[in-house]
PDB file of N, CA and C in Angstrom:
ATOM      1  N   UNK A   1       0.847  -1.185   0.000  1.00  0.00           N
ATOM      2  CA  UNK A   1       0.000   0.000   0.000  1.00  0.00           C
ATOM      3  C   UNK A   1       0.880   1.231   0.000  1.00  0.00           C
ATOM      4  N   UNK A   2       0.836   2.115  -0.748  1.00  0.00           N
ATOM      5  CA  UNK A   2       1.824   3.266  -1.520  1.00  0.00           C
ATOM      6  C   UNK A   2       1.815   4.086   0.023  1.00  0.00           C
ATOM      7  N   UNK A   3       0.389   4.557   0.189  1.00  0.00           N
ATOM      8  CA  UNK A   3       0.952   5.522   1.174  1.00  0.00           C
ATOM      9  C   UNK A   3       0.713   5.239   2.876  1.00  0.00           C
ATOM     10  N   UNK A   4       0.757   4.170   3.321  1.00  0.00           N
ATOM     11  CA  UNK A   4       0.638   3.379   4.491  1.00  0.00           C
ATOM     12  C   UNK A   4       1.819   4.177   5.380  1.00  0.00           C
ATOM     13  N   UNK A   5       0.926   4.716   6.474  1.00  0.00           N
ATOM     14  CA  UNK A   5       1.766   5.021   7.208  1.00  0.00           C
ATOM     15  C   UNK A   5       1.845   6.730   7.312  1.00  0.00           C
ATOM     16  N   UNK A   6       1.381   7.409   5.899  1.00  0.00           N
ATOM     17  CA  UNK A   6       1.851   8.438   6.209  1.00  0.00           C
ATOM     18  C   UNK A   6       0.354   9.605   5.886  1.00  0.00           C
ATOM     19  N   UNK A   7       0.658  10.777   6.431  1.00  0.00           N
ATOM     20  CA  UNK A   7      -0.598  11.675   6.748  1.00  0.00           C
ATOM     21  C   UNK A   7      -0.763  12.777   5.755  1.00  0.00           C
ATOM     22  N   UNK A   8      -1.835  13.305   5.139  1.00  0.00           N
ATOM     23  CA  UNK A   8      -1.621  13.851   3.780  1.00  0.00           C
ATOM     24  C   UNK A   8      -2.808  15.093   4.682  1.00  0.00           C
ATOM     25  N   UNK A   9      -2.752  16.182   3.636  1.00  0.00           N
ATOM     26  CA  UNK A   9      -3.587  17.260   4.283  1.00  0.00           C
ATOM     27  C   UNK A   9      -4.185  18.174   2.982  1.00  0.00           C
ATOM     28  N   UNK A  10      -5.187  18.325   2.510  1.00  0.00           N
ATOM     29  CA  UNK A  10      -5.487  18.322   1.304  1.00  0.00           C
ATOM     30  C   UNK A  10      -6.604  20.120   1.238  1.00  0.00           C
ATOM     31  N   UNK A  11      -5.777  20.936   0.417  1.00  0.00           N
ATOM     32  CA  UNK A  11      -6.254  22.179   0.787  1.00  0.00           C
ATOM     33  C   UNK A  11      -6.779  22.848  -0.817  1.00  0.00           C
ATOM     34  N   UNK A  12      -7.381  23.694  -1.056  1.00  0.00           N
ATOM     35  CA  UNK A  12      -7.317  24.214  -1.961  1.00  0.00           C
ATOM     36  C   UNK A  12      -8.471  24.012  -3.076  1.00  0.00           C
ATOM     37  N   UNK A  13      -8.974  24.251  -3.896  1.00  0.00           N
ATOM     38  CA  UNK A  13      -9.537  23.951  -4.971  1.00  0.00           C
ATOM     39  C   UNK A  13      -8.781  22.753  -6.099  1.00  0.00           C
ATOM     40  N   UNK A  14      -9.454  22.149  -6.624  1.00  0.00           N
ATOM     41  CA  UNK A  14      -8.546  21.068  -7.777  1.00  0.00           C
ATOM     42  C   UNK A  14      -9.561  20.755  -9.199  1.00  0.00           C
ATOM     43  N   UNK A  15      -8.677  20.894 -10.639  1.00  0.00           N
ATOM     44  CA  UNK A  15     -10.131  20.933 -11.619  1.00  0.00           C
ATOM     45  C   UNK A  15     -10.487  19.375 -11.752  1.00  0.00           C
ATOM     46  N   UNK A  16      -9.084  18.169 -11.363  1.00  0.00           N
ATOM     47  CA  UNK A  16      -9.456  17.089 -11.976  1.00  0.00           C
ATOM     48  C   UNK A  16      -9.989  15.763 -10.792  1.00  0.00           C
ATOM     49  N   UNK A  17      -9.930  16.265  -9.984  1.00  0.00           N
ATOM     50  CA  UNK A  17     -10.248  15.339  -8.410  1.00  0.00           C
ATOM     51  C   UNK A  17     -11.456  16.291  -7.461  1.00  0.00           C
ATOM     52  N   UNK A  18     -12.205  15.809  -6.904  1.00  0.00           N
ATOM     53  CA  UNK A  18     -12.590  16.522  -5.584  1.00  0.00           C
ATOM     54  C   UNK A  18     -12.152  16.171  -4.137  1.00  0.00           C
ATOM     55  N   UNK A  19     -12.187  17.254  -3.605  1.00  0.00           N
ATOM     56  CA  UNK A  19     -11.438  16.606  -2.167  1.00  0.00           C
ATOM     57  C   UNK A  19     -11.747  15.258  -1.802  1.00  0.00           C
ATOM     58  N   UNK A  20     -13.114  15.027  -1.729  1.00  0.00           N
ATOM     59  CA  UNK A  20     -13.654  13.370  -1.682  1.00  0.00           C
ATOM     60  C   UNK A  20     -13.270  12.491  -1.983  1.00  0.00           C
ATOM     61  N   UNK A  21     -12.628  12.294  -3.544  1.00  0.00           N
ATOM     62  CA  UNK A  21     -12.344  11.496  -4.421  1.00  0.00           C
ATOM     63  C   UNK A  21     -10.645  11.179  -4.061  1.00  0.00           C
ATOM     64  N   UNK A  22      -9.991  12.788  -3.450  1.00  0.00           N
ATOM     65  CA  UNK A  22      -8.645  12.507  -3.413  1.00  0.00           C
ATOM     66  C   UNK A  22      -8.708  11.902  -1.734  1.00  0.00           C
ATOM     67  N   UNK A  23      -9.342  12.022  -0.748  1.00  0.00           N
ATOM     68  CA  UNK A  23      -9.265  11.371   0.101  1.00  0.00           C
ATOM     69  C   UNK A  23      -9.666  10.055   0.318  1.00  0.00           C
ATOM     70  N   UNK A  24     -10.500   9.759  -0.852  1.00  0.00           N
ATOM     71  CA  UNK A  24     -11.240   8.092  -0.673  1.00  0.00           C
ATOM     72  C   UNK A  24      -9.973   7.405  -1.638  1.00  0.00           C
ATOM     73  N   UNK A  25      -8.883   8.149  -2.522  1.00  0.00           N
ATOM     74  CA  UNK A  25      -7.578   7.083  -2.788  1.00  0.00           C
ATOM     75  C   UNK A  25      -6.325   6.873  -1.675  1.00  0.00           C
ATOM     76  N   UNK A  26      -6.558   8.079  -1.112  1.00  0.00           N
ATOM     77  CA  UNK A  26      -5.382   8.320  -0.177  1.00  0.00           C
ATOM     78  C   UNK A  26      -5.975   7.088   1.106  1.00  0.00           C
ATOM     79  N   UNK A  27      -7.104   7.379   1.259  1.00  0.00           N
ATOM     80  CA  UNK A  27      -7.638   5.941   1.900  1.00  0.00           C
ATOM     81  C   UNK A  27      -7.732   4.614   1.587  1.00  0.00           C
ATOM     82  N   UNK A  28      -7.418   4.261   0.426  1.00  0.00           N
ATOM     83  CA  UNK A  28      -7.383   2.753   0.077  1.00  0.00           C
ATOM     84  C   UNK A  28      -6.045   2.556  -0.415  1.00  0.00           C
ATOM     85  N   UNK A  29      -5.537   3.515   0.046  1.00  0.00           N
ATOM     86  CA  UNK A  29      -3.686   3.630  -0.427  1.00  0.00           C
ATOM     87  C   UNK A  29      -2.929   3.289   0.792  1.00  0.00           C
ATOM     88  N   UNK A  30      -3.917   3.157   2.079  1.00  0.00           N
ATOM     89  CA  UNK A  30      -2.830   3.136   3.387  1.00  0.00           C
ATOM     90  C   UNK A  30      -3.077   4.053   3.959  1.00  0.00           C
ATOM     91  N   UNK A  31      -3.195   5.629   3.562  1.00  0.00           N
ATOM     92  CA  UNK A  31      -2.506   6.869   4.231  1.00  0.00           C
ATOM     93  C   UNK A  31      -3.874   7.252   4.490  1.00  0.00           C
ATOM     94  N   UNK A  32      -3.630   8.138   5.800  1.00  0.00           N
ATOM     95  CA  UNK A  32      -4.564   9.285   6.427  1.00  0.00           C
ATOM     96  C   UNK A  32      -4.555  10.500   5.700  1.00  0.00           C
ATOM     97  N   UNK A  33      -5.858  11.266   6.383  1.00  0.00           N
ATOM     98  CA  UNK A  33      -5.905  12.669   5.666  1.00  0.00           C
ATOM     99  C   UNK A  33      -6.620  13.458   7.402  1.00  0.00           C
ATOM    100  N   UNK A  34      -5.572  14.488   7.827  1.00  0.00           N
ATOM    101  CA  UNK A  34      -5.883  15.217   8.250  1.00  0.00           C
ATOM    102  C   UNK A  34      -6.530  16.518   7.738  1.00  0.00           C
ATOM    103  N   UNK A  35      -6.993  17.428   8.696  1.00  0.00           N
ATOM    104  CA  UNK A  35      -7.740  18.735   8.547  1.00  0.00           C
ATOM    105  C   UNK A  35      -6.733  20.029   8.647  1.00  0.00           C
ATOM    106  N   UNK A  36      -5.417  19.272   9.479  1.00  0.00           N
ATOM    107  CA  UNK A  36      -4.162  20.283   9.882  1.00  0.00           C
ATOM    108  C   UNK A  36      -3.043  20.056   9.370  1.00  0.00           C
ATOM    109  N   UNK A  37      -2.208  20.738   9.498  1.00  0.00           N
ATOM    110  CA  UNK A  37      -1.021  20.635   9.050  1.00  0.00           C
ATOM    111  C   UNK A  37      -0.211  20.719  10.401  1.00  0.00           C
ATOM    112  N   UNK A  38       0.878  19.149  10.383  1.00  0.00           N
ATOM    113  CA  UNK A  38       1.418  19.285  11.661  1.00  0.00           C
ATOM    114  C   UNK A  38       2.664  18.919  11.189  1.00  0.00           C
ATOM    115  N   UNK A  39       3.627  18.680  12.146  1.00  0.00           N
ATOM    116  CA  UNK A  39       5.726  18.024  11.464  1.00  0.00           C
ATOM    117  C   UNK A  39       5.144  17.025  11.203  1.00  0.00           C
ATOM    118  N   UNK A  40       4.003  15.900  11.564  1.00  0.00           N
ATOM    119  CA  UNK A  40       4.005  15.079  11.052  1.00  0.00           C
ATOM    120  C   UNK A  40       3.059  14.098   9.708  1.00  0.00           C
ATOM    121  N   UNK A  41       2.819  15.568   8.908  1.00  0.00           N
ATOM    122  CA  UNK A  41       1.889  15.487   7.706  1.00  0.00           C
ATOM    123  C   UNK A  41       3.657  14.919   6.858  1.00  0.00           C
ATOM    124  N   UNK A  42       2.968  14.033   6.073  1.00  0.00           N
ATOM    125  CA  UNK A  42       3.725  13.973   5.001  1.00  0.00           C
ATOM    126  C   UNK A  42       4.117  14.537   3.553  1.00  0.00           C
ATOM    127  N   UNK A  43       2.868  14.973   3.244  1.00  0.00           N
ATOM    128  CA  UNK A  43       2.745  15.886   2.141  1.00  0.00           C
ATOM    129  C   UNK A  43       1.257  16.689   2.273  1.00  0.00           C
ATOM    130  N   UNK A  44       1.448  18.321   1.515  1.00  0.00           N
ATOM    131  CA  UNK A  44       0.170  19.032   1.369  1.00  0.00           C
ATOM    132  C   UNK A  44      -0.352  19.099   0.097  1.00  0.00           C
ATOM    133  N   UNK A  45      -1.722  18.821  -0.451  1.00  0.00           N
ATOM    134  CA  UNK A  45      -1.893  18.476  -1.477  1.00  0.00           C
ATOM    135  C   UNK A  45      -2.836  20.249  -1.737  1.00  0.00           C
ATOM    136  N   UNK A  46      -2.343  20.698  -2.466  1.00  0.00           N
ATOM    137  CA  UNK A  46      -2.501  21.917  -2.819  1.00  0.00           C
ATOM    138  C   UNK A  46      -2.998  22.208  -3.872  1.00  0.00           C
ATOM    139  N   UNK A  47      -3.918  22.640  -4.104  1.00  0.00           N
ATOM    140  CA  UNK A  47      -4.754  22.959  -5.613  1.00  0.00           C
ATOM    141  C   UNK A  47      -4.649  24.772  -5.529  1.00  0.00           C
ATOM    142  N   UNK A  48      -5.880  25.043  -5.842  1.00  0.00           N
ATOM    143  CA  UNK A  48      -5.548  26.868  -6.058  1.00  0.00           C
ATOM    144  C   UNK A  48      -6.118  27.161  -4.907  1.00  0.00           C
ATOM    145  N   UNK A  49      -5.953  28.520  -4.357  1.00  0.00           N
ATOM    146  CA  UNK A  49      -5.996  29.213  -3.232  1.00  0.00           C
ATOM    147  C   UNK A  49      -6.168  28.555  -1.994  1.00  0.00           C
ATOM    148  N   UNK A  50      -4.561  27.845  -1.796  1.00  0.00           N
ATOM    149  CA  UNK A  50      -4.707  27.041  -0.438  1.00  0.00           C
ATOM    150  C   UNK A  50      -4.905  27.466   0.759  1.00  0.00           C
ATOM    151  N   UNK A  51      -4.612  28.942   0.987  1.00  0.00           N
ATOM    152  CA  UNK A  51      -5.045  28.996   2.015  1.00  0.00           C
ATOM    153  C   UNK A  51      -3.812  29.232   3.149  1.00  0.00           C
ATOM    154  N   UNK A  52      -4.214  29.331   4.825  1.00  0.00           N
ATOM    155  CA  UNK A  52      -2.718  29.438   5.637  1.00  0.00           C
ATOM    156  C   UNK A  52      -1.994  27.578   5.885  1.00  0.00           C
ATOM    157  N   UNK A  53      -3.041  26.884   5.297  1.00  0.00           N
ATOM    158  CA  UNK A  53      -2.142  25.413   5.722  1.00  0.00           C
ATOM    159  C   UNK A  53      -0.903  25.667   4.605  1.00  0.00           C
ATOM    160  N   UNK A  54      -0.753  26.253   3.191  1.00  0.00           N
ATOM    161  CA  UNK A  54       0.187  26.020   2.903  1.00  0.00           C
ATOM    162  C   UNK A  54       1.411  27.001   3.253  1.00  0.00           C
ATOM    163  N   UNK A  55       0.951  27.944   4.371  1.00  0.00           N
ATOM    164  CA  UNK A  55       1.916  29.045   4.527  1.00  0.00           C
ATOM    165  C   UNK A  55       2.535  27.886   5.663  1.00  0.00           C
ATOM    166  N   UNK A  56       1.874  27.275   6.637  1.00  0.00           N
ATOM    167  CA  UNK A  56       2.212  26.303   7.554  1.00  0.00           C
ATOM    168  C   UNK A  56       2.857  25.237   7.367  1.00  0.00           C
ATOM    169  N   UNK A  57       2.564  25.058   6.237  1.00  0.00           N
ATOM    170  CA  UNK A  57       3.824  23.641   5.710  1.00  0.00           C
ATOM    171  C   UNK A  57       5.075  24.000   5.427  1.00  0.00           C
ATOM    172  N   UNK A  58       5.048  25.384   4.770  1.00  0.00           N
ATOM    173  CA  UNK A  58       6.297  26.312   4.635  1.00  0.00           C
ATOM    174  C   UNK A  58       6.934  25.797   5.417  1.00  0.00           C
ATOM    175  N   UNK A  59       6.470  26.571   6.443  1.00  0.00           N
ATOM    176  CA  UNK A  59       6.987  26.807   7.318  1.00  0.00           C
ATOM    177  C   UNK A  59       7.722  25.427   8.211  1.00  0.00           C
ATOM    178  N   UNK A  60       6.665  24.450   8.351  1.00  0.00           N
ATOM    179  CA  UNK A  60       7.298  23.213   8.492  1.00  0.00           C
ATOM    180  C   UNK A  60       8.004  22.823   7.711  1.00  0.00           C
ATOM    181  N   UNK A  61       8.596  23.152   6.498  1.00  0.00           N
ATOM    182  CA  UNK A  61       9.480  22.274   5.308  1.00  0.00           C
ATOM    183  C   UNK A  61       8.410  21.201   5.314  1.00  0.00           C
ATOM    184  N   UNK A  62       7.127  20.741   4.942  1.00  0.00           N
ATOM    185  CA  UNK A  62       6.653  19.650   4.169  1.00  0.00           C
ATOM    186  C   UNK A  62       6.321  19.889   2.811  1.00  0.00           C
ATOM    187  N   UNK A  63       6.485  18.324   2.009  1.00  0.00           N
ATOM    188  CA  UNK A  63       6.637  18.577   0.796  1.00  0.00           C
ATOM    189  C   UNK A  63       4.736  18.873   0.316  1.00  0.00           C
ATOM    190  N   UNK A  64       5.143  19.482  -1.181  1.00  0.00           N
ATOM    191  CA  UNK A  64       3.727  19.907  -1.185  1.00  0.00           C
ATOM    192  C   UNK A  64       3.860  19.773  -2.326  1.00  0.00           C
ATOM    193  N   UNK A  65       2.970  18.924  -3.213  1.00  0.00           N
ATOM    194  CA  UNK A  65       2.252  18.277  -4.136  1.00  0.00           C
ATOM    195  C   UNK A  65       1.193  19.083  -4.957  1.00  0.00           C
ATOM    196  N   UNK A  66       1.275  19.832  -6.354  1.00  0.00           N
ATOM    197  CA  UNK A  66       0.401  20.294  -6.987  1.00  0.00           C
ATOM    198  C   UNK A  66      -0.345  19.432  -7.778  1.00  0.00           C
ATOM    199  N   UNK A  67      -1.585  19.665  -8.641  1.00  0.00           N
ATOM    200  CA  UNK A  67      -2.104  18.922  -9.202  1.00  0.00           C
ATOM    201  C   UNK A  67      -1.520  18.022 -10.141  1.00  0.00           C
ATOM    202  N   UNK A  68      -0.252  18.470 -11.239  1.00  0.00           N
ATOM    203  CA  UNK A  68       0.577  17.599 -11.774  1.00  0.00           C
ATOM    204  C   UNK A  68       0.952  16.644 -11.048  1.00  0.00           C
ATOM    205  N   UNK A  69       1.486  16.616 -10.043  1.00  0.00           N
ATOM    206  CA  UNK A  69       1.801  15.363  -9.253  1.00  0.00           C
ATOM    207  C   UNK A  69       1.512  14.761  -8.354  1.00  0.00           C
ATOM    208  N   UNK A  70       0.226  15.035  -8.378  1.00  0.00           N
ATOM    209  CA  UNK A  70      -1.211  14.232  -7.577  1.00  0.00           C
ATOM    210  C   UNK A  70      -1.779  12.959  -8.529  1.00  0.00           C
ATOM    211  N   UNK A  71      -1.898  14.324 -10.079  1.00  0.00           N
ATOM    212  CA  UNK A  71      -2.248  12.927 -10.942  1.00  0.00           C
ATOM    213  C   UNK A  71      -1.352  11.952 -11.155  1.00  0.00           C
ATOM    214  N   UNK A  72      -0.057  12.214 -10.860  1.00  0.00           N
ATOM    215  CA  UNK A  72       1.354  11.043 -11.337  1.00  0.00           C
ATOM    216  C   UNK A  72       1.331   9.973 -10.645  1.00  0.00           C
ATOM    217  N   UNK A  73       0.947  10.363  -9.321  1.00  0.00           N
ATOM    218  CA  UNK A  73       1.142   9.531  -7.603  1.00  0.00           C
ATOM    219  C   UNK A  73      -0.085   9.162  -7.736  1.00  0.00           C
ATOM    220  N   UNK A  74      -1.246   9.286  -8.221  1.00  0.00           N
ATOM    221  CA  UNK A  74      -2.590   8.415  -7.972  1.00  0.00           C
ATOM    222  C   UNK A  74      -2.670   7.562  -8.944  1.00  0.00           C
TER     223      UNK A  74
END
């Protein structure tokens, strides 16, 4: 299972997924989906106007995933 183990946090608008859709793969992939961004999110999945979680991941150094490579990884 690809993402077993690790915590994803999913912000923003997206044209080719809905949040739903990207959390019901991230769920049969292994991985969680929080509401926050903490040191121990693994990646922020960022579409358009994310908002302060992605000023917060900054800030944490987590990696952050645009729609190009949401569709690559799903």
């Amino acid at each position: 299972r690809r993402f077993s183990g690790k915590t994803f946090v999913i912000t923003g608008a997206f044209e080719r997924f809905s949040r739903e859709e990207m959390k019901s793969i991230i769920l049969r992939k292994g991985g969680k989906v929080s509401g926050s961004v903490t040191s121990k999110t693994h990646a922020l999945l960022a579409g358009e106007a994310p908002g302060s979680k992605l000023k917060k991941a900054q800030e944490l150094g987590i990696e952050m995933w645009d729609e190009e490579k949401i569709k690559k990884l799903f």
